[in-house]
PDB file of N, CA and C in Angstrom:
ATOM      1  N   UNK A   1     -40.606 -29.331 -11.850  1.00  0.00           N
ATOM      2  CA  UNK A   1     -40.381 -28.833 -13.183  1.00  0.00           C
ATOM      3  C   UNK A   1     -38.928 -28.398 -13.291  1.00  0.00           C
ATOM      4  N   UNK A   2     -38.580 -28.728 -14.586  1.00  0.00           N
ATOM      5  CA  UNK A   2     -36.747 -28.263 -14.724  1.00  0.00           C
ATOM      6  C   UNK A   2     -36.953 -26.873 -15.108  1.00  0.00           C
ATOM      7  N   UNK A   3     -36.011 -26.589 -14.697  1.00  0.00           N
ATOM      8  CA  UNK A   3     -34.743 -25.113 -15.026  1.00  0.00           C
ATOM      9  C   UNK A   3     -35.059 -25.071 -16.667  1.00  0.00           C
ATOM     10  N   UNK A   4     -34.516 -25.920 -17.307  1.00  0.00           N
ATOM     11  CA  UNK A   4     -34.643 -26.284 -18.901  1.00  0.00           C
ATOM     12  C   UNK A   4     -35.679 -25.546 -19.651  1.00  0.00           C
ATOM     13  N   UNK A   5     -36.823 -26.619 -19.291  1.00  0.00           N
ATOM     14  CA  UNK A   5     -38.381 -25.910 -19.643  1.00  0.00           C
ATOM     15  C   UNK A   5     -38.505 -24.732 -19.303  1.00  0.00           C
ATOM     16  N   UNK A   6     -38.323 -23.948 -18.647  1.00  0.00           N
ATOM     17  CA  UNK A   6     -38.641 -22.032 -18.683  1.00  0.00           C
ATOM     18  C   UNK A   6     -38.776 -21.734 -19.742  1.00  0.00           C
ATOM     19  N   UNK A   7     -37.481 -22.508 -20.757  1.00  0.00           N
ATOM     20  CA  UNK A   7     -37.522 -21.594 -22.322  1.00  0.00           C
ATOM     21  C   UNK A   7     -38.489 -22.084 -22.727  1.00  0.00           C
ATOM     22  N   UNK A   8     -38.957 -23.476 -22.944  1.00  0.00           N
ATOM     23  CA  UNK A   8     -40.203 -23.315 -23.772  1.00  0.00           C
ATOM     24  C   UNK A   8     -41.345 -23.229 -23.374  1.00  0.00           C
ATOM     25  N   UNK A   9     -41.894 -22.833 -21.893  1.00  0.00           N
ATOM     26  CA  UNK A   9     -42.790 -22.639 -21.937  1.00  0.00           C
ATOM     27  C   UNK A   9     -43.243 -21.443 -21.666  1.00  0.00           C
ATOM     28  N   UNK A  10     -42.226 -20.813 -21.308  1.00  0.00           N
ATOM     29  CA  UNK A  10     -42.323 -19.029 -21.372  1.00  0.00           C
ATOM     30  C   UNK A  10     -42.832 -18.737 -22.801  1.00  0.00           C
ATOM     31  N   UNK A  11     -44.105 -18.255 -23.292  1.00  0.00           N
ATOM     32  CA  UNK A  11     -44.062 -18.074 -24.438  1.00  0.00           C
ATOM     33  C   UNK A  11     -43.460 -16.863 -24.976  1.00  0.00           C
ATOM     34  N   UNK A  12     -44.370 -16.635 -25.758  1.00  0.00           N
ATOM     35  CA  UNK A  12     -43.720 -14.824 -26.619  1.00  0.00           C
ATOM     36  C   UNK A  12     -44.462 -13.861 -26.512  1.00  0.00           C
ATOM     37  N   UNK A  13     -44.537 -12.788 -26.760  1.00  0.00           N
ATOM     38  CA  UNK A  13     -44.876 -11.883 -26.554  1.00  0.00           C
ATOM     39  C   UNK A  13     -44.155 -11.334 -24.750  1.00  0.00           C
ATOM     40  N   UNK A  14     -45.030 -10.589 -23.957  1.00  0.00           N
ATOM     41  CA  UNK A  14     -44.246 -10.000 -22.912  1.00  0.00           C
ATOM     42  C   UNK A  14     -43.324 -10.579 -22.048  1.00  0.00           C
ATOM     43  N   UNK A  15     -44.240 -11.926 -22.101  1.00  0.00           N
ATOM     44  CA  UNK A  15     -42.897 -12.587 -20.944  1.00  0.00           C
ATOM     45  C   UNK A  15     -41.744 -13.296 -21.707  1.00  0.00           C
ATOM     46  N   UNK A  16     -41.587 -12.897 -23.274  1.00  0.00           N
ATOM     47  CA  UNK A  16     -40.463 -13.223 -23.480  1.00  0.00           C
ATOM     48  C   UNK A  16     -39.256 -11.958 -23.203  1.00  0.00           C
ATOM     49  N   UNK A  17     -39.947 -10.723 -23.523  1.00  0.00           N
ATOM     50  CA  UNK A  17     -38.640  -9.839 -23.382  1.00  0.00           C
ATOM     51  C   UNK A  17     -38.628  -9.636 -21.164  1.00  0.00           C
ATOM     52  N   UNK A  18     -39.112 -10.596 -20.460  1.00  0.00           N
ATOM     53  CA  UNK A  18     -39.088 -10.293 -19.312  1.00  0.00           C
ATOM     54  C   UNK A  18     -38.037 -10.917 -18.815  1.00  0.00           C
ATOM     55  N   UNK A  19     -37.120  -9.732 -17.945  1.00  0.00           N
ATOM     56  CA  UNK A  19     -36.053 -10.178 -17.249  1.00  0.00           C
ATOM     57  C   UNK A  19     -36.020 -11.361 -16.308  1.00  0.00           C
ATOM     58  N   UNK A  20     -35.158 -11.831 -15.550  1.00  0.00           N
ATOM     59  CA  UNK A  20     -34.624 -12.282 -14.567  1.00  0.00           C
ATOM     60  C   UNK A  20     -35.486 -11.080 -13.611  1.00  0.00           C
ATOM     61  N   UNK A  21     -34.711 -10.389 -13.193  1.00  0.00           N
ATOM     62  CA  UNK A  21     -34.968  -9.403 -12.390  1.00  0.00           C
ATOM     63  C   UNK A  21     -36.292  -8.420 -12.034  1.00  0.00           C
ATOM     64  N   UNK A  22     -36.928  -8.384 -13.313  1.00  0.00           N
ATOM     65  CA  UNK A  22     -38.180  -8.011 -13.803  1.00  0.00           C
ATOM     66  C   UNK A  22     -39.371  -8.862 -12.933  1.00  0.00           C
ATOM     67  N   UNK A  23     -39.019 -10.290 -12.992  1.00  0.00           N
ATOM     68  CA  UNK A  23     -40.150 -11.299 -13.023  1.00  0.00           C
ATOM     69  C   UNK A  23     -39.197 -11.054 -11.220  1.00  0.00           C
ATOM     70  N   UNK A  24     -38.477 -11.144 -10.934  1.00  0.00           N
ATOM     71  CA  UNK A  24     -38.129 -11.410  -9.406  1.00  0.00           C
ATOM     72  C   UNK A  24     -38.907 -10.297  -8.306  1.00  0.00           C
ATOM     73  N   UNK A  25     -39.188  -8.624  -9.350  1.00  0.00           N
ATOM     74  CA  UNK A  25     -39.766  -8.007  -8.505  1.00  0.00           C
ATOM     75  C   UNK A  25     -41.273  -8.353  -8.607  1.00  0.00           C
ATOM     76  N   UNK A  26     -41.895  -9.164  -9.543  1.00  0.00           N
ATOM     77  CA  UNK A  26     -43.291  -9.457  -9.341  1.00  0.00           C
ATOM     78  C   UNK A  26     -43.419 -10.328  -8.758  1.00  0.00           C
ATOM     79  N   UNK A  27     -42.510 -11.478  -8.895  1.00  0.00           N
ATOM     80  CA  UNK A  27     -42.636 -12.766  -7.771  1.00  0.00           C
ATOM     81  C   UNK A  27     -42.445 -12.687  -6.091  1.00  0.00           C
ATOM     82  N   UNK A  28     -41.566 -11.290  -5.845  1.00  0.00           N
ATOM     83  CA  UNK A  28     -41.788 -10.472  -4.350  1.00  0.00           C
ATOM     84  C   UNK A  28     -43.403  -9.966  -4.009  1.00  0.00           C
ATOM     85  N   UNK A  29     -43.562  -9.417  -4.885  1.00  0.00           N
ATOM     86  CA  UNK A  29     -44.925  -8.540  -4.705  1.00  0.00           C
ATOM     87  C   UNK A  29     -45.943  -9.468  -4.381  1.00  0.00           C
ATOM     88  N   UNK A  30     -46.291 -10.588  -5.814  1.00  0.00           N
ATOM     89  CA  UNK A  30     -47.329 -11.301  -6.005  1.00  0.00           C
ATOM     90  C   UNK A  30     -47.381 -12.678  -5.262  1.00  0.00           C
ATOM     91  N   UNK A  31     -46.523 -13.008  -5.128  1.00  0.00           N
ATOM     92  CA  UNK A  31     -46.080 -14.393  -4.089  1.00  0.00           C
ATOM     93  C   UNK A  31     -45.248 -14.462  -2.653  1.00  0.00           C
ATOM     94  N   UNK A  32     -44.408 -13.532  -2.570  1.00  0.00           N
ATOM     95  CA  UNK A  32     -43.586 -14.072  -1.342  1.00  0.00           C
ATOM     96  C   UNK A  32     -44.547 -12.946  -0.484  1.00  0.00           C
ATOM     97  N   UNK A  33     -44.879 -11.999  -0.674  1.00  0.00           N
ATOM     98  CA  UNK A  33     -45.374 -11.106   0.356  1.00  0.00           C
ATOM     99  C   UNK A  33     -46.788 -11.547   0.451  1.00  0.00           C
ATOM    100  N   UNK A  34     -47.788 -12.512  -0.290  1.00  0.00           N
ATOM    101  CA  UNK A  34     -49.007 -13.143  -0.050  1.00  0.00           C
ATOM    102  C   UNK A  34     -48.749 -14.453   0.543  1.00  0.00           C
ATOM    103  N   UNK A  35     -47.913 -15.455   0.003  1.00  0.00           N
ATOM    104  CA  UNK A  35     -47.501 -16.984   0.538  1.00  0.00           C
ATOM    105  C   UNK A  35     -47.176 -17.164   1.750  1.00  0.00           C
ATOM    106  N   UNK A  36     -45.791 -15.769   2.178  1.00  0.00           N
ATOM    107  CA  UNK A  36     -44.906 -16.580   2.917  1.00  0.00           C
ATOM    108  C   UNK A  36     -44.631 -15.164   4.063  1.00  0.00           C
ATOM    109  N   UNK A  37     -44.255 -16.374   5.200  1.00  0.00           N
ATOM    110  CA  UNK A  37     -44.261 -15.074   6.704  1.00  0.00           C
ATOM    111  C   UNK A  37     -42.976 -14.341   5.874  1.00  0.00           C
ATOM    112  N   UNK A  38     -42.917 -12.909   6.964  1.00  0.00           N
ATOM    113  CA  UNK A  38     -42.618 -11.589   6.693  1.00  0.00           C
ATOM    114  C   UNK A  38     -40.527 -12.243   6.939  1.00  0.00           C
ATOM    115  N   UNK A  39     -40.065 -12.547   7.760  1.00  0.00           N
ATOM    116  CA  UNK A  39     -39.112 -13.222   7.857  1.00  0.00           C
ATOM    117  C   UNK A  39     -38.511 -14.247   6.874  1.00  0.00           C
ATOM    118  N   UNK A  40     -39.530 -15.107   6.254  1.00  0.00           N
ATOM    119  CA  UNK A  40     -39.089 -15.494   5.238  1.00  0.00           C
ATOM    120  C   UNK A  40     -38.954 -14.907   3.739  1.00  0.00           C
ATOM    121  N   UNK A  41     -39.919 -13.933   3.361  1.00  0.00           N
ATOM    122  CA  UNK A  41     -39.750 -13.279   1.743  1.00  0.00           C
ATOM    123  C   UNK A  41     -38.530 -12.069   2.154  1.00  0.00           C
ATOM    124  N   UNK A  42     -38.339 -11.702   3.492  1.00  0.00           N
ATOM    125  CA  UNK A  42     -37.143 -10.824   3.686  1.00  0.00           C
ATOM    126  C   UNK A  42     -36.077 -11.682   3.657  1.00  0.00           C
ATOM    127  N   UNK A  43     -36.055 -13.011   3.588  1.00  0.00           N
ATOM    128  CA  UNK A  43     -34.934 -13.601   3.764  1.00  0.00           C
ATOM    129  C   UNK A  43     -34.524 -14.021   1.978  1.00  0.00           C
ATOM    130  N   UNK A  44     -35.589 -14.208   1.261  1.00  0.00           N
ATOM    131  CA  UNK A  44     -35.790 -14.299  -0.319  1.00  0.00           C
ATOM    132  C   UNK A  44     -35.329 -13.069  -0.654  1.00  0.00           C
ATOM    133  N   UNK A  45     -35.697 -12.078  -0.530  1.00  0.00           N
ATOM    134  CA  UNK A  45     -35.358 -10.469  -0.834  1.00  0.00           C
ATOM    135  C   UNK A  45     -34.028 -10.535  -0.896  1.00  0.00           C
ATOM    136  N   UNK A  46     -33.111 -11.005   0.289  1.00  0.00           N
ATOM    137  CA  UNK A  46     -31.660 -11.030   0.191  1.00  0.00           C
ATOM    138  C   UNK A  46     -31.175 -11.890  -0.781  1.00  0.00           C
ATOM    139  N   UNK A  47     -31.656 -12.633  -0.896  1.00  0.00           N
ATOM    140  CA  UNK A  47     -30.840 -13.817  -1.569  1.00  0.00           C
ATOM    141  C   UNK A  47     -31.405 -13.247  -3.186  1.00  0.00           C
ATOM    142  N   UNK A  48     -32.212 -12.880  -3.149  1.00  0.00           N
ATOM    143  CA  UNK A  48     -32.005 -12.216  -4.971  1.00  0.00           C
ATOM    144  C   UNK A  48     -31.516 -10.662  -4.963  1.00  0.00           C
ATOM    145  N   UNK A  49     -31.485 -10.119  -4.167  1.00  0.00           N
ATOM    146  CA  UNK A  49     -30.782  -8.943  -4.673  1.00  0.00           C
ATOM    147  C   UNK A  49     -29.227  -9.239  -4.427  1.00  0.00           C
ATOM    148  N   UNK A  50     -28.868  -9.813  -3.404  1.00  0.00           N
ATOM    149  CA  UNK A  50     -26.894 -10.245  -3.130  1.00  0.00           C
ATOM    150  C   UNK A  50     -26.654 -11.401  -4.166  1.00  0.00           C
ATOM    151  N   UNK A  51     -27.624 -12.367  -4.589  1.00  0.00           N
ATOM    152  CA  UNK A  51     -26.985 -13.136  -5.145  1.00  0.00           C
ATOM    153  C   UNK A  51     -27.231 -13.461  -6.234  1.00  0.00           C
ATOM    154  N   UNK A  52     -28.925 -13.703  -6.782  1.00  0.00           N
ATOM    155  CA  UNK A  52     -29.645 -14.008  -8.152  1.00  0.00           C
ATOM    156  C   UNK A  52     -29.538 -12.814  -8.893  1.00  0.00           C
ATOM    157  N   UNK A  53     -29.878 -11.454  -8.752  1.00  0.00           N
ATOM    158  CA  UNK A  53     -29.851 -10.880  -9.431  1.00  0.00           C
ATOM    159  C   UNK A  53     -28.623 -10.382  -9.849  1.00  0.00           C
ATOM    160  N   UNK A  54     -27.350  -9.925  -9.471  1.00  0.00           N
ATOM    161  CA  UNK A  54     -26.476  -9.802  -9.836  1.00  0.00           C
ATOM    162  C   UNK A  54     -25.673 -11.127 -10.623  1.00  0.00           C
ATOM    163  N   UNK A  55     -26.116 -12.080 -10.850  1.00  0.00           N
ATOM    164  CA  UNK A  55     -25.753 -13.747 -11.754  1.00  0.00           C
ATOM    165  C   UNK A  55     -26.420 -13.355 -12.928  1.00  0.00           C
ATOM    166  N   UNK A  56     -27.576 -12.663 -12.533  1.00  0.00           N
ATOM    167  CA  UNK A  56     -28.382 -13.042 -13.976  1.00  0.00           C
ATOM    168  C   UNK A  56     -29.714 -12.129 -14.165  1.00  0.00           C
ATOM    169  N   UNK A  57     -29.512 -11.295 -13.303  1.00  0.00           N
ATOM    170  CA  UNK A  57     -30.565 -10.319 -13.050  1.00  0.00           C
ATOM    171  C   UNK A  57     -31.131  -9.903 -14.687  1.00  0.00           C
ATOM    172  N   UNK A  58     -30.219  -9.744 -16.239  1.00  0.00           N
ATOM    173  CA  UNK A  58     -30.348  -9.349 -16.857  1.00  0.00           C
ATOM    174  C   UNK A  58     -30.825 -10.304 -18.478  1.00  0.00           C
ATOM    175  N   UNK A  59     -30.837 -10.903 -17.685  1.00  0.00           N
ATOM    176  CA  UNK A  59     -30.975 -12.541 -18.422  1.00  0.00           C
ATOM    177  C   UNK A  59     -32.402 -12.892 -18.882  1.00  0.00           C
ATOM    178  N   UNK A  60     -32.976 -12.462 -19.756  1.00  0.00           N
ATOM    179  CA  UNK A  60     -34.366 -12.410 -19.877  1.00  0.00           C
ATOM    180  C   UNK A  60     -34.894 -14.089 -19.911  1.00  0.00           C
ATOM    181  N   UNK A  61     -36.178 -14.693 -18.919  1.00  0.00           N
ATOM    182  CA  UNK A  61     -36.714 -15.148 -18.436  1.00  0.00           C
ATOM    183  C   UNK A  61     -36.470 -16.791 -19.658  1.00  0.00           C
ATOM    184  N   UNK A  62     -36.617 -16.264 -20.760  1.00  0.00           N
ATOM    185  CA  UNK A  62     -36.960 -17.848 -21.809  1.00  0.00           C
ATOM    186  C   UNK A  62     -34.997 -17.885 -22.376  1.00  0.00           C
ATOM    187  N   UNK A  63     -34.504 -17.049 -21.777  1.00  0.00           N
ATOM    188  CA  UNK A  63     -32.982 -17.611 -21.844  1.00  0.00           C
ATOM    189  C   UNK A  63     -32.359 -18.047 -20.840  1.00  0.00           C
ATOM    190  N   UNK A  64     -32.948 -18.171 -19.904  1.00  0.00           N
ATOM    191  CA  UNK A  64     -32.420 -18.717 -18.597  1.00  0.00           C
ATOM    192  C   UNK A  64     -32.474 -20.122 -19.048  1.00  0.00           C
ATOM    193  N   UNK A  65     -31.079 -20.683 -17.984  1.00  0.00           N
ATOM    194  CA  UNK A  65     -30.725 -22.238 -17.947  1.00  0.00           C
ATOM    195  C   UNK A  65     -30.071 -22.538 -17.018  1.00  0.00           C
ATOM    196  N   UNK A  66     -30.150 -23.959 -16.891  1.00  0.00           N
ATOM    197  CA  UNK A  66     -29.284 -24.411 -15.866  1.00  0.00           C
ATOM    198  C   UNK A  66     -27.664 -24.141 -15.458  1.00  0.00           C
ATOM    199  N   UNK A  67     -27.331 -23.740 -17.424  1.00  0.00           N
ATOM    200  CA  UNK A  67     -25.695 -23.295 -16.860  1.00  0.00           C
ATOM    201  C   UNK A  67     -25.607 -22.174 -16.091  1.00  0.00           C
ATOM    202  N   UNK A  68     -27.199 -20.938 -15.999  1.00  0.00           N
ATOM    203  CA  UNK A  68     -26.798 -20.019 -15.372  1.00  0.00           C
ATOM    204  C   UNK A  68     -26.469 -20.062 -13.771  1.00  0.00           C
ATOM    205  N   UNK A  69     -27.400 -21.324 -13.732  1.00  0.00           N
ATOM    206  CA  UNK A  69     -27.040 -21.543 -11.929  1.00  0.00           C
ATOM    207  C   UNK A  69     -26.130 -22.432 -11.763  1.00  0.00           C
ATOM    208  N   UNK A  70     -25.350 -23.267 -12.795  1.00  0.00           N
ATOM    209  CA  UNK A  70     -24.308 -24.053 -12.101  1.00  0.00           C
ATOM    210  C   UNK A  70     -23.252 -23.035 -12.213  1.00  0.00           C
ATOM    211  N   UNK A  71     -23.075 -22.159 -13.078  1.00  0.00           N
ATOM    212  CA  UNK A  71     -21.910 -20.680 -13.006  1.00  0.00           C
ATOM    213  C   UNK A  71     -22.220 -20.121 -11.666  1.00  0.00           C
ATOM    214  N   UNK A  72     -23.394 -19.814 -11.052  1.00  0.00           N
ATOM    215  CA  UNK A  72     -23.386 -19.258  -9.513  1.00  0.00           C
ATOM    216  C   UNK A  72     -23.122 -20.112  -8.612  1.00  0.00           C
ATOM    217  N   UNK A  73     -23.605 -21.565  -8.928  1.00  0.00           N
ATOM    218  CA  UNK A  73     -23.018 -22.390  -7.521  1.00  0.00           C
ATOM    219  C   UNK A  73     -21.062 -22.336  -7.760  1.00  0.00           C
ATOM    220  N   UNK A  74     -20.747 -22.590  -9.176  1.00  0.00           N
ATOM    221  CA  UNK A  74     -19.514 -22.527  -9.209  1.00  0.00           C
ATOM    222  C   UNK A  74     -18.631 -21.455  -8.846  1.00  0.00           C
ATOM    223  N   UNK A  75     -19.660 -20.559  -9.068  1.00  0.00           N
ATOM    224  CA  UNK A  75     -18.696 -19.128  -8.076  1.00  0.00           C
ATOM    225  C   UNK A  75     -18.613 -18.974  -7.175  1.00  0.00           C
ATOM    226  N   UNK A  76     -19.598 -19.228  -6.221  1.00  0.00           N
ATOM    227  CA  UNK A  76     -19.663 -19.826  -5.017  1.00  0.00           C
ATOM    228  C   UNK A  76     -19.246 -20.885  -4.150  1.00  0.00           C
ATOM    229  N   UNK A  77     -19.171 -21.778  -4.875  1.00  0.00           N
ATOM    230  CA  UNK A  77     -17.940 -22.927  -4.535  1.00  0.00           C
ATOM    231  C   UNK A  77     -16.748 -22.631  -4.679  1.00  0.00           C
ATOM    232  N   UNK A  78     -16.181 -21.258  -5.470  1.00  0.00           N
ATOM    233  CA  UNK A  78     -14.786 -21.244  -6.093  1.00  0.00           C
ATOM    234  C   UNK A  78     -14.502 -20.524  -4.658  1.00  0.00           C
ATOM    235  N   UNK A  79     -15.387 -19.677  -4.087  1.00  0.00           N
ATOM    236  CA  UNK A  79     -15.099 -18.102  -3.142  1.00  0.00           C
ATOM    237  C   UNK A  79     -14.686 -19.331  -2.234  1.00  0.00           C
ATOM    238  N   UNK A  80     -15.471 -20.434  -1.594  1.00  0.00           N
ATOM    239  CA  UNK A  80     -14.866 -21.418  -0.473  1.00  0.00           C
ATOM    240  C   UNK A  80     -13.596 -21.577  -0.183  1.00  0.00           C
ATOM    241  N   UNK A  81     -13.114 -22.118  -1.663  1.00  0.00           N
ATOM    242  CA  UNK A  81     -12.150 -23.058  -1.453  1.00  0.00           C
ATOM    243  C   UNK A  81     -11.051 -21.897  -1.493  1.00  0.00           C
ATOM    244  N   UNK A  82     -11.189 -20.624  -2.086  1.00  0.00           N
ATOM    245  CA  UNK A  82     -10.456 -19.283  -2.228  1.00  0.00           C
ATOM    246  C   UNK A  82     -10.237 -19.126  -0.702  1.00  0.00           C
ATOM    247  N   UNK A  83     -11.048 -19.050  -0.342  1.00  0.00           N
ATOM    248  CA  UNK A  83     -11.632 -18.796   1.508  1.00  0.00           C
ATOM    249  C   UNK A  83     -11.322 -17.331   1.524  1.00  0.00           C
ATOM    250  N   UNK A  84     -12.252 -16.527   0.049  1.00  0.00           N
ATOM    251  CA  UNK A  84     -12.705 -15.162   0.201  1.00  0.00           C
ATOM    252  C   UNK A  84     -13.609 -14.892   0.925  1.00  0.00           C
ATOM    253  N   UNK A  85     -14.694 -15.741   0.859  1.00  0.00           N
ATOM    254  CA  UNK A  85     -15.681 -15.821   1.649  1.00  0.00           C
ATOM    255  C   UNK A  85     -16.700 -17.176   1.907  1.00  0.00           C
ATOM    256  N   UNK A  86     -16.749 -17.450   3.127  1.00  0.00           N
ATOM    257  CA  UNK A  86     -17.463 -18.435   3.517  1.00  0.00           C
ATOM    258  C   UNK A  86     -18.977 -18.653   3.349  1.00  0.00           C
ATOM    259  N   UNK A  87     -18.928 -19.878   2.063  1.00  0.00           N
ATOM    260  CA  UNK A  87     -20.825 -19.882   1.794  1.00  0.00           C
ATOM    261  C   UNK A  87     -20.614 -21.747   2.468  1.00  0.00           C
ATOM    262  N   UNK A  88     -21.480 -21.720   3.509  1.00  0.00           N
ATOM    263  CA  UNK A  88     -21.560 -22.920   4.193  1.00  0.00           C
ATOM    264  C   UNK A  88     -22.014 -23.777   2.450  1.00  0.00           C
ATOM    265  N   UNK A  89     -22.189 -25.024   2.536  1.00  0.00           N
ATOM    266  CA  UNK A  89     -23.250 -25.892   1.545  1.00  0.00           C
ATOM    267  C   UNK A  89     -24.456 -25.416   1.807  1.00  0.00           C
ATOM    268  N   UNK A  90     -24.962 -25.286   2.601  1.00  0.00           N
ATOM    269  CA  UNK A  90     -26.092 -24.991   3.384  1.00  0.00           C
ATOM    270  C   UNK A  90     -27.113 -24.154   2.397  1.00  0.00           C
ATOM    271  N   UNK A  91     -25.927 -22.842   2.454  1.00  0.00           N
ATOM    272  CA  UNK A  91     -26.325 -21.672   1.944  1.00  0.00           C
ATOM    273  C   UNK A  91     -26.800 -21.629   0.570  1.00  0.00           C
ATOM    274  N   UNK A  92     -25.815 -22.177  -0.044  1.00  0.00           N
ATOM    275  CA  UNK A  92     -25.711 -22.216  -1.041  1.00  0.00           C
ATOM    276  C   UNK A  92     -26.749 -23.013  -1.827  1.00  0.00           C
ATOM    277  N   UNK A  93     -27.379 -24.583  -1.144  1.00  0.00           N
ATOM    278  CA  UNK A  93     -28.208 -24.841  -1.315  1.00  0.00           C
ATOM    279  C   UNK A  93     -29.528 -24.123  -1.309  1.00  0.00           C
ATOM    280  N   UNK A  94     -29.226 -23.535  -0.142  1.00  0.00           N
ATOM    281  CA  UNK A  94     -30.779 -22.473  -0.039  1.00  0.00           C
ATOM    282  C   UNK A  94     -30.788 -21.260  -1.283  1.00  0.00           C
ATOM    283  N   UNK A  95     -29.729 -21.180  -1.833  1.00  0.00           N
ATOM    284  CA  UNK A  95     -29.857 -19.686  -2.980  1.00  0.00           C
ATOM    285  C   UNK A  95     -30.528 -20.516  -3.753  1.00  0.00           C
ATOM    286  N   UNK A  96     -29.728 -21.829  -4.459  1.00  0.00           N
ATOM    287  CA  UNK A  96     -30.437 -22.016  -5.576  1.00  0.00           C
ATOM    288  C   UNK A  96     -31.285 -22.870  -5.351  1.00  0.00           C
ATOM    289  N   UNK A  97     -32.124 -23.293  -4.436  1.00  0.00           N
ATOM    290  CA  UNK A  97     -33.319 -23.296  -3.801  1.00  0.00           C
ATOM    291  C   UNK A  97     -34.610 -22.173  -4.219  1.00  0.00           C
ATOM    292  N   UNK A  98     -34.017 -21.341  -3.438  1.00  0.00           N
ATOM    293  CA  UNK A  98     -35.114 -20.208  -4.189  1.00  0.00           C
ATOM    294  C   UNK A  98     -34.688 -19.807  -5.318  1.00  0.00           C
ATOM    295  N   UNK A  99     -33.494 -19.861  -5.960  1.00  0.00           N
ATOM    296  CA  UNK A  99     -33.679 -19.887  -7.843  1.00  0.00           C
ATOM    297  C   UNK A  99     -34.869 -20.727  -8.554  1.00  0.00           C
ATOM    298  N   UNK A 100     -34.969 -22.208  -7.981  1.00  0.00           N
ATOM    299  CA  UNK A 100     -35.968 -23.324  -8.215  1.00  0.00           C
ATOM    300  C   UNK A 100     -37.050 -22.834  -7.813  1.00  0.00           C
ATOM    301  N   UNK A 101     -37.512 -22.531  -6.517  1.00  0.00           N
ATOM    302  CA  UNK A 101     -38.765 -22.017  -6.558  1.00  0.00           C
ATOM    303  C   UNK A 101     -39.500 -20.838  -7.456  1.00  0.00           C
ATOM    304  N   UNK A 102     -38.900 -19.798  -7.504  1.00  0.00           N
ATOM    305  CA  UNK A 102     -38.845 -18.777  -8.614  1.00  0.00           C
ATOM    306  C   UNK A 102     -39.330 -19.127 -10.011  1.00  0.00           C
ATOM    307  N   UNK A 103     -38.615 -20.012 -10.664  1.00  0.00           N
ATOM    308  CA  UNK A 103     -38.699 -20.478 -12.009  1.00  0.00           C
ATOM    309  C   UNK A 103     -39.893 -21.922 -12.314  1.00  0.00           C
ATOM    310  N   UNK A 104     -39.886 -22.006 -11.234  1.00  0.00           N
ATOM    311  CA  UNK A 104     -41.499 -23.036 -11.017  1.00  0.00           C
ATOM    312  C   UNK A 104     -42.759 -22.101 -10.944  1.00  0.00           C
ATOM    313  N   UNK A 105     -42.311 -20.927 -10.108  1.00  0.00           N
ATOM    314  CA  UNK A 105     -43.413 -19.896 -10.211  1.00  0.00           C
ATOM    315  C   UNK A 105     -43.803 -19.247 -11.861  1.00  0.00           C
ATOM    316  N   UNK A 106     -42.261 -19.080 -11.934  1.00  0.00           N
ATOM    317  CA  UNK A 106     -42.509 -18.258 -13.828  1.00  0.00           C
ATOM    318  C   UNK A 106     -43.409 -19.625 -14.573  1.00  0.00           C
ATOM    319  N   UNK A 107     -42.869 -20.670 -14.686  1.00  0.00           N
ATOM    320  CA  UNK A 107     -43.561 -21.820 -15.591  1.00  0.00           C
ATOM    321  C   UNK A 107     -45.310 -22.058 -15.347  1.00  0.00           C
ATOM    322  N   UNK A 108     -45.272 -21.543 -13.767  1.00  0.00           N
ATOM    323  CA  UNK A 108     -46.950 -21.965 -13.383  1.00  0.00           C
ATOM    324  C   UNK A 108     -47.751 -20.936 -14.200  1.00  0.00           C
ATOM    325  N   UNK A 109     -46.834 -19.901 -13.687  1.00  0.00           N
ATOM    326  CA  UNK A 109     -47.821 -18.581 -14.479  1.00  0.00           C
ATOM    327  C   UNK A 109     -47.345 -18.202 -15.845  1.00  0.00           C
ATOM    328  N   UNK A 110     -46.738 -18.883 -16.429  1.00  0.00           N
ATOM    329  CA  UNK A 110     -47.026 -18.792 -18.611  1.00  0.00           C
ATOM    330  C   UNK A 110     -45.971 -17.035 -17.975  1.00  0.00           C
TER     331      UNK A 110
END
């Protein structure tokens, strides 16, 4: 499922005024700490509090888009080539990795 579709299938009412950040602490609670070993949702935990939530933490759920994550890979690609700080490809793949998983979760659950 695309990035795109969030907006329309997030409907209205609560989960429209629901954050980024909002839906990230229920998708900890309700999914990564039931789905996934203890090493991996701690490893999700980081990557949205250092990196998703501060991009877009405030970004309520049916306004999210793809430009919001090509602005984080692009900031992240910019820090490289700056060589402020080193985000392998790797990494970077894996953030917005679990951005994708996240927003497949919001679409499953309306």
């Amino acid at each position: 499922m695309k990035l795109d579709q969030v907006r329309h299938l997030v409907g209205a009412g609560e989960q429209s005024s629901c954050t980024f950040a909002d839906f990230a602490t229920r998708w900890m609670r309700e999914y990564c700490q039931i789905e996934k070993a203890e090493s991996q949702w701690s490893e999700d935990r980081s990557v949205i509090l250092g990196h998703l939530n501060p991009a877009f933490g405030l970004v309520k759920l049916n306004e999210l888009s793809r430009v919001h994550l090509l602005n984080l890979k692009n900031h992240m690609c910019t820090k490289i080539l700056e060589g402020n700080r080193t985000y392998k490809p790797k990494t970077v793949n894996n953030i917005l990795g679990t951005a994708k998983v996240m927003m497949t979760t919001a679409v499953q659950w309306d």
